[in-house]
Protein backbone atom coordinates (compact mmCIF):
# COMPACT_ATOMS: atom_id res chain seq x y z
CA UNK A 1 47.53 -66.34 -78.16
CA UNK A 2 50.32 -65.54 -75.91
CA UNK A 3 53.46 -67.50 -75.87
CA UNK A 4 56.07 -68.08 -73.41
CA UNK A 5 59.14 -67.59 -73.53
CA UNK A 6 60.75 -70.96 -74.44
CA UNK A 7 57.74 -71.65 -77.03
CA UNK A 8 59.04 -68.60 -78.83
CA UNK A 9 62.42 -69.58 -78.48
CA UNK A 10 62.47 -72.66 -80.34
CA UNK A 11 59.97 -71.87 -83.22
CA UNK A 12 62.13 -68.62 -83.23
CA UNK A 13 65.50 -70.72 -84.62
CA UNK A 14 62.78 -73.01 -86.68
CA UNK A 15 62.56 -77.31 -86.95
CA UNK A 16 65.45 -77.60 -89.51
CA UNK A 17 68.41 -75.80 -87.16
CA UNK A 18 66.49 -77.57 -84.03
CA UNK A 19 66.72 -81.04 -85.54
CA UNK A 20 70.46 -79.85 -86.68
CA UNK A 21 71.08 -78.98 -82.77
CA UNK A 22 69.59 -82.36 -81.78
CA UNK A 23 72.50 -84.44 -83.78
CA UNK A 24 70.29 -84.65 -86.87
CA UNK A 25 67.45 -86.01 -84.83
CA UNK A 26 63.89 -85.44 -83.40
CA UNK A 27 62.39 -84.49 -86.54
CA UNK A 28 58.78 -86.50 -87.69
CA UNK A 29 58.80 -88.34 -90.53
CA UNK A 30 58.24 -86.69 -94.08
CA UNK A 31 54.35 -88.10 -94.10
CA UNK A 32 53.37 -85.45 -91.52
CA UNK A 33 52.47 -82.68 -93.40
CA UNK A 34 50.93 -79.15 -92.51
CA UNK A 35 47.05 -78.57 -93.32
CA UNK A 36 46.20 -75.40 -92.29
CA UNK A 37 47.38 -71.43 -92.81
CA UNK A 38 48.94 -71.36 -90.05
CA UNK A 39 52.36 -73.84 -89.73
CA UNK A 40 54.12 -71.93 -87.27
CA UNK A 41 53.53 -73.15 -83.89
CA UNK A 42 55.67 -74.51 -80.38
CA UNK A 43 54.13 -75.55 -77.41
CA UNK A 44 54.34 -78.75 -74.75
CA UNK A 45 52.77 -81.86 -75.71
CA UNK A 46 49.63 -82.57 -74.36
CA UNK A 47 49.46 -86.42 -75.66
CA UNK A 48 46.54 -89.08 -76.07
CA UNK A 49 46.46 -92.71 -77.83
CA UNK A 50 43.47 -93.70 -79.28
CA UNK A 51 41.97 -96.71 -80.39
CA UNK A 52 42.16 -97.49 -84.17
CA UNK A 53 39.81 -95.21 -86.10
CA UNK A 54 38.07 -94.05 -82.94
CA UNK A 55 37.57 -90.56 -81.63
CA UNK A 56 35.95 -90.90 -78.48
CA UNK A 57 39.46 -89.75 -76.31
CA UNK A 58 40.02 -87.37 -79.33
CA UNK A 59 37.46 -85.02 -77.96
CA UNK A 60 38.26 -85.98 -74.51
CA UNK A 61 41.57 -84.71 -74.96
CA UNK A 62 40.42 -81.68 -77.01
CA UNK A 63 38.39 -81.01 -73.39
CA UNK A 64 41.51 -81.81 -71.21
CA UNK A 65 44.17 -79.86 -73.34
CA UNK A 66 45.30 -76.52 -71.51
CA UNK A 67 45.98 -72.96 -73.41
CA UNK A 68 49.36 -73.15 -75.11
CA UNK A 69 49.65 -76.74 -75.45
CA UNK A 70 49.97 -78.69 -78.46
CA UNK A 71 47.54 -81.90 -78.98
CA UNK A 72 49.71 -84.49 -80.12
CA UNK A 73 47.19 -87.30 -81.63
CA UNK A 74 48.72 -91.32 -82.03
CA UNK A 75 46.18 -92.30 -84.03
CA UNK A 76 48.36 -95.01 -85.24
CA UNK A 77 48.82 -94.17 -88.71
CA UNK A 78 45.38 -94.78 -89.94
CA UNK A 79 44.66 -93.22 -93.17
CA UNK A 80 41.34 -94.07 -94.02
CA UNK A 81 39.55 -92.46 -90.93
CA UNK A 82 39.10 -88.87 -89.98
CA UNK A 83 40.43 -88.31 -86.59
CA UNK A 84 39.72 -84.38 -87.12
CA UNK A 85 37.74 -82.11 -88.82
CA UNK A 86 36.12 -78.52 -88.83
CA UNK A 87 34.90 -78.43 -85.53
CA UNK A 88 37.72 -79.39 -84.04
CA UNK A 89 39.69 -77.28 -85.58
CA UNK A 90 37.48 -74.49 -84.60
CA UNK A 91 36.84 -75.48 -80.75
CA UNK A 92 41.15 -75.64 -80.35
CA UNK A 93 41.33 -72.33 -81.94
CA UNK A 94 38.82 -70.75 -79.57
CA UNK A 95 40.42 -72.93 -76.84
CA UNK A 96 43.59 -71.35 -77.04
CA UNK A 97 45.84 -74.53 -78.84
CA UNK A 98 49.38 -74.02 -79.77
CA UNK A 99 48.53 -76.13 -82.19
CA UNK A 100 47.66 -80.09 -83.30
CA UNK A 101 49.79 -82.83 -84.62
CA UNK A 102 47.40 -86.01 -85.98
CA UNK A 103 49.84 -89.46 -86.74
CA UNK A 104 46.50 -89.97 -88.94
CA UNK A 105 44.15 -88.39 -91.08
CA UNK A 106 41.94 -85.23 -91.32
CA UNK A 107 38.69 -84.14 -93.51
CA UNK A 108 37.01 -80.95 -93.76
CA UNK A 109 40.39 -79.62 -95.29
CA UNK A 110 38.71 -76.51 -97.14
CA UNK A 111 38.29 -75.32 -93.91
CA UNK A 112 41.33 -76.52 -92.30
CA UNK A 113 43.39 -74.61 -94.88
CA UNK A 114 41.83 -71.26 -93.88
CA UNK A 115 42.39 -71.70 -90.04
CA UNK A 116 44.98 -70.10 -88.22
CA UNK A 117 45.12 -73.26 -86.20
CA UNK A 118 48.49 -75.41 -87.22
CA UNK A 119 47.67 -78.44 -88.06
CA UNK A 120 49.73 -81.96 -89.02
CA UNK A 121 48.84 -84.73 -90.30
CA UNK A 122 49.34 -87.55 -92.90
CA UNK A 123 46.25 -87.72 -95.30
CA UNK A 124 42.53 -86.40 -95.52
CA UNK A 125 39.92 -88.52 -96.05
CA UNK A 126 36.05 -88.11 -95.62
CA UNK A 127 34.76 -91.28 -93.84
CA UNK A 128 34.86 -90.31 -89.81
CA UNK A 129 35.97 -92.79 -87.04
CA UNK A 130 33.34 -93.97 -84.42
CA UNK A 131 33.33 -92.88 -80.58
CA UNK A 132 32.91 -96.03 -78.84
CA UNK A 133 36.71 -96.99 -76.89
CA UNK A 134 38.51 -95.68 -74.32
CA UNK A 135 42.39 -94.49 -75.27
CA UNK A 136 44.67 -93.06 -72.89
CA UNK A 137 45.43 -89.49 -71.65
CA UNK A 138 48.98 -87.52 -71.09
CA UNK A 139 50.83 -91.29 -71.47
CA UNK A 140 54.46 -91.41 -74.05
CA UNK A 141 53.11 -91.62 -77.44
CA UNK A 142 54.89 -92.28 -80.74
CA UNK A 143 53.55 -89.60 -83.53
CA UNK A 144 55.80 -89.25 -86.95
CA UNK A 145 58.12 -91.90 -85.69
CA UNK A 146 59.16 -90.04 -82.31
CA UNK A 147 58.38 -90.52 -79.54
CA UNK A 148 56.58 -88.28 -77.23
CA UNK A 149 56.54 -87.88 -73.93
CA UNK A 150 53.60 -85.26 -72.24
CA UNK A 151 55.38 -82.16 -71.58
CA UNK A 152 57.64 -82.44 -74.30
CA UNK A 153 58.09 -79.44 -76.96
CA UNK A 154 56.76 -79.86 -80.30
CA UNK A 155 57.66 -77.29 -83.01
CA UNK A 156 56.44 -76.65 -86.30
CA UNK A 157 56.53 -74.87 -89.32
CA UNK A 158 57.01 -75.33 -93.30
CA UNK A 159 59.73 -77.97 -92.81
CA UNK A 160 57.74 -79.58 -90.50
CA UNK A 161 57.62 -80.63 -86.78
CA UNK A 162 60.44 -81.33 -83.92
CA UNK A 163 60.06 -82.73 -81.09
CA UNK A 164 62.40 -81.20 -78.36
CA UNK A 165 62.48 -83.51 -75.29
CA UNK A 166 61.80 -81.12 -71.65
CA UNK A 167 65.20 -81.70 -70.18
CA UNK A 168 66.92 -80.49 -73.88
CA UNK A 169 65.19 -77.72 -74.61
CA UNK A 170 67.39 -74.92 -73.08
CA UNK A 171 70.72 -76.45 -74.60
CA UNK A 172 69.04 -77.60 -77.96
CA UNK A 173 68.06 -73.85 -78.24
CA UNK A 174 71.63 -72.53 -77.19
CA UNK A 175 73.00 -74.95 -79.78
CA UNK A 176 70.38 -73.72 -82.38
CA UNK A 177 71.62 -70.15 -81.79
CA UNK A 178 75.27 -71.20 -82.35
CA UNK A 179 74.51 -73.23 -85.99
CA UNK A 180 72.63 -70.05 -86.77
CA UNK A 181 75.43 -67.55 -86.03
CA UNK A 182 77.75 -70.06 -87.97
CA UNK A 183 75.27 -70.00 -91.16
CA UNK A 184 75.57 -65.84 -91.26
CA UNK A 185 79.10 -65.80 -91.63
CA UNK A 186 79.06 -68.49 -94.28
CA UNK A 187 76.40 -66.49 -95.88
CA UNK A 188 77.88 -63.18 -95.48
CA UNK A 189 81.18 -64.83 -97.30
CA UNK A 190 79.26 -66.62 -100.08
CA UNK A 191 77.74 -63.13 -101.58
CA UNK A 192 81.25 -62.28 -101.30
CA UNK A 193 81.80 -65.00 -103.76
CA UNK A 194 83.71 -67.25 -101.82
CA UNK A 195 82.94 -71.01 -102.63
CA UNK A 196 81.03 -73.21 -100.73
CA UNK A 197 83.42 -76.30 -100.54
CA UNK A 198 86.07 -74.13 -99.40
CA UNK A 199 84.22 -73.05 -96.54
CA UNK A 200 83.67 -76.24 -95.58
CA UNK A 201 86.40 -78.18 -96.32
CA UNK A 202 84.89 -80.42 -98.35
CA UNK A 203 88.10 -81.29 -100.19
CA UNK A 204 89.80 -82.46 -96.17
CA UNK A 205 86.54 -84.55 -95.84
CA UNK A 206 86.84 -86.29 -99.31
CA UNK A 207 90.78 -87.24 -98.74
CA UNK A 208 90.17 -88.57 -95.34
CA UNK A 209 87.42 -91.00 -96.34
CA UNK A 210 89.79 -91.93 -99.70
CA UNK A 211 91.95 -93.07 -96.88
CA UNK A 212 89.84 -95.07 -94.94
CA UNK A 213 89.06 -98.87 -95.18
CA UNK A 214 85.30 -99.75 -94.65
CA UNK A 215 83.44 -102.44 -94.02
CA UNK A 216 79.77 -103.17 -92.83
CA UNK A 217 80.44 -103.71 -89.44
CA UNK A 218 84.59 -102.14 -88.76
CA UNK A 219 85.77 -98.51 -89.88
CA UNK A 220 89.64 -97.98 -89.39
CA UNK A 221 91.77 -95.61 -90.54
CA UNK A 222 94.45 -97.56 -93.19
CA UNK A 223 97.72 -98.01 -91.20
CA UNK A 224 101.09 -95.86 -92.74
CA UNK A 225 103.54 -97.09 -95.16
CA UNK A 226 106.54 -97.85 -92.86
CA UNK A 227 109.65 -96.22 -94.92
């Protein structure tokens, strides 16, 4: 599949130094977790809420979702219903998916694991959901506790997945670059054995906060002895 340029862009840098760029933020919860081969992917969302253990608009928006896209799935956290299977899995590869990102469970995970398709979710389970409600197509979902807005970027890879709202994608990358150019020269001086703490001025850190008064709801810096 061909990517553009921003999609390669931001799974370029990767979800931890996006999520670093983003002020420590944007990242899905630790329960979504990749299921296939594949866990590199970055694409817009294409987004649909279903109904509780039903995946009538799951196939709907399988049909609706455009080459390049990620499916982002708020199945509401439901772990004892397949939203997603083999099939799936198959008809998004063919289809041209960036990938798919399930706040719910899969099954058929044998065959999951040997796709090329990305794929995140929370749990696998065998018992499928029925096809009988209507959900709703390209609205803001949540999904890993973020929220997700269609059009939005969502990257993944080992660590995980990042979402990347539209409007922040061409600074969160610039920023990404930056943190990344600031890692190499710590690396570069840690094989020269310099230590870690000293690069970072740990030591600065740990006196100011020895100085500080804090309570629950104030922080303030502990006034001077007068002499």
């Amino acid at each position: 599949m061909r990517m553009t340029k921003t999609a390669m862009a931001l799974m370029s840098v990767g979800t931890a130094t996006l999520s670093d760029a983003l002020g420590k933020s944007g990242a899905m919860d630790h329960g979504m977790r990749p299921m296939s081969a594949n866990t590199r992917m970055a694409g817009e969302a294409f987004t649909v809420r279903i109904h509780t253990a039903d995946i009538l608009m799951v196939a709907k928006a399988l049909s609706d979702c455009g080459k390049g896209q990620v499916l982002v799935i708020d199945g509401r956290g439901e772990l004892n219903t397949a939203l997603w299977g083999e099939l799936t899995t198959l008809a998004a590869l063919h289809k041209g998916l960036a990938g798919v990102v399930i706040d719910g469970a899969v099954r058929d995970s044998a065959a999951i694991r040997r796709s090329l398709l990305p794929v995140f979710a929370r749990a696998v389970v065998p018992n499928a959901g029925g096809a009988e409600y209507l959900g709703e197509l390209n609205v803001p979902v949540q999904c890993g506790g973020q929220v997700i807005h269609p059009g939005d970027w969502v990257i993944g890879d080992d660590d995980g997945v990042v979402v990347v709202p539209a409007e922040q994608a061409s600074r969160a990358h610039e920023r990404a670059k930056q943190i990344i150019e600031a890692e190499k020269v710590l690396e570069r001086e840690i094989r020269k054995g310099a230590d870690l703490g000293s690069l970072l001025r740990t030591q600065e850190v740990v006196d100011r906060k020895q100085s500080e008064v804090f309570l629950p709801q104030l922080r303030s810096v502990k006034p001077r002895q007068r002499s």
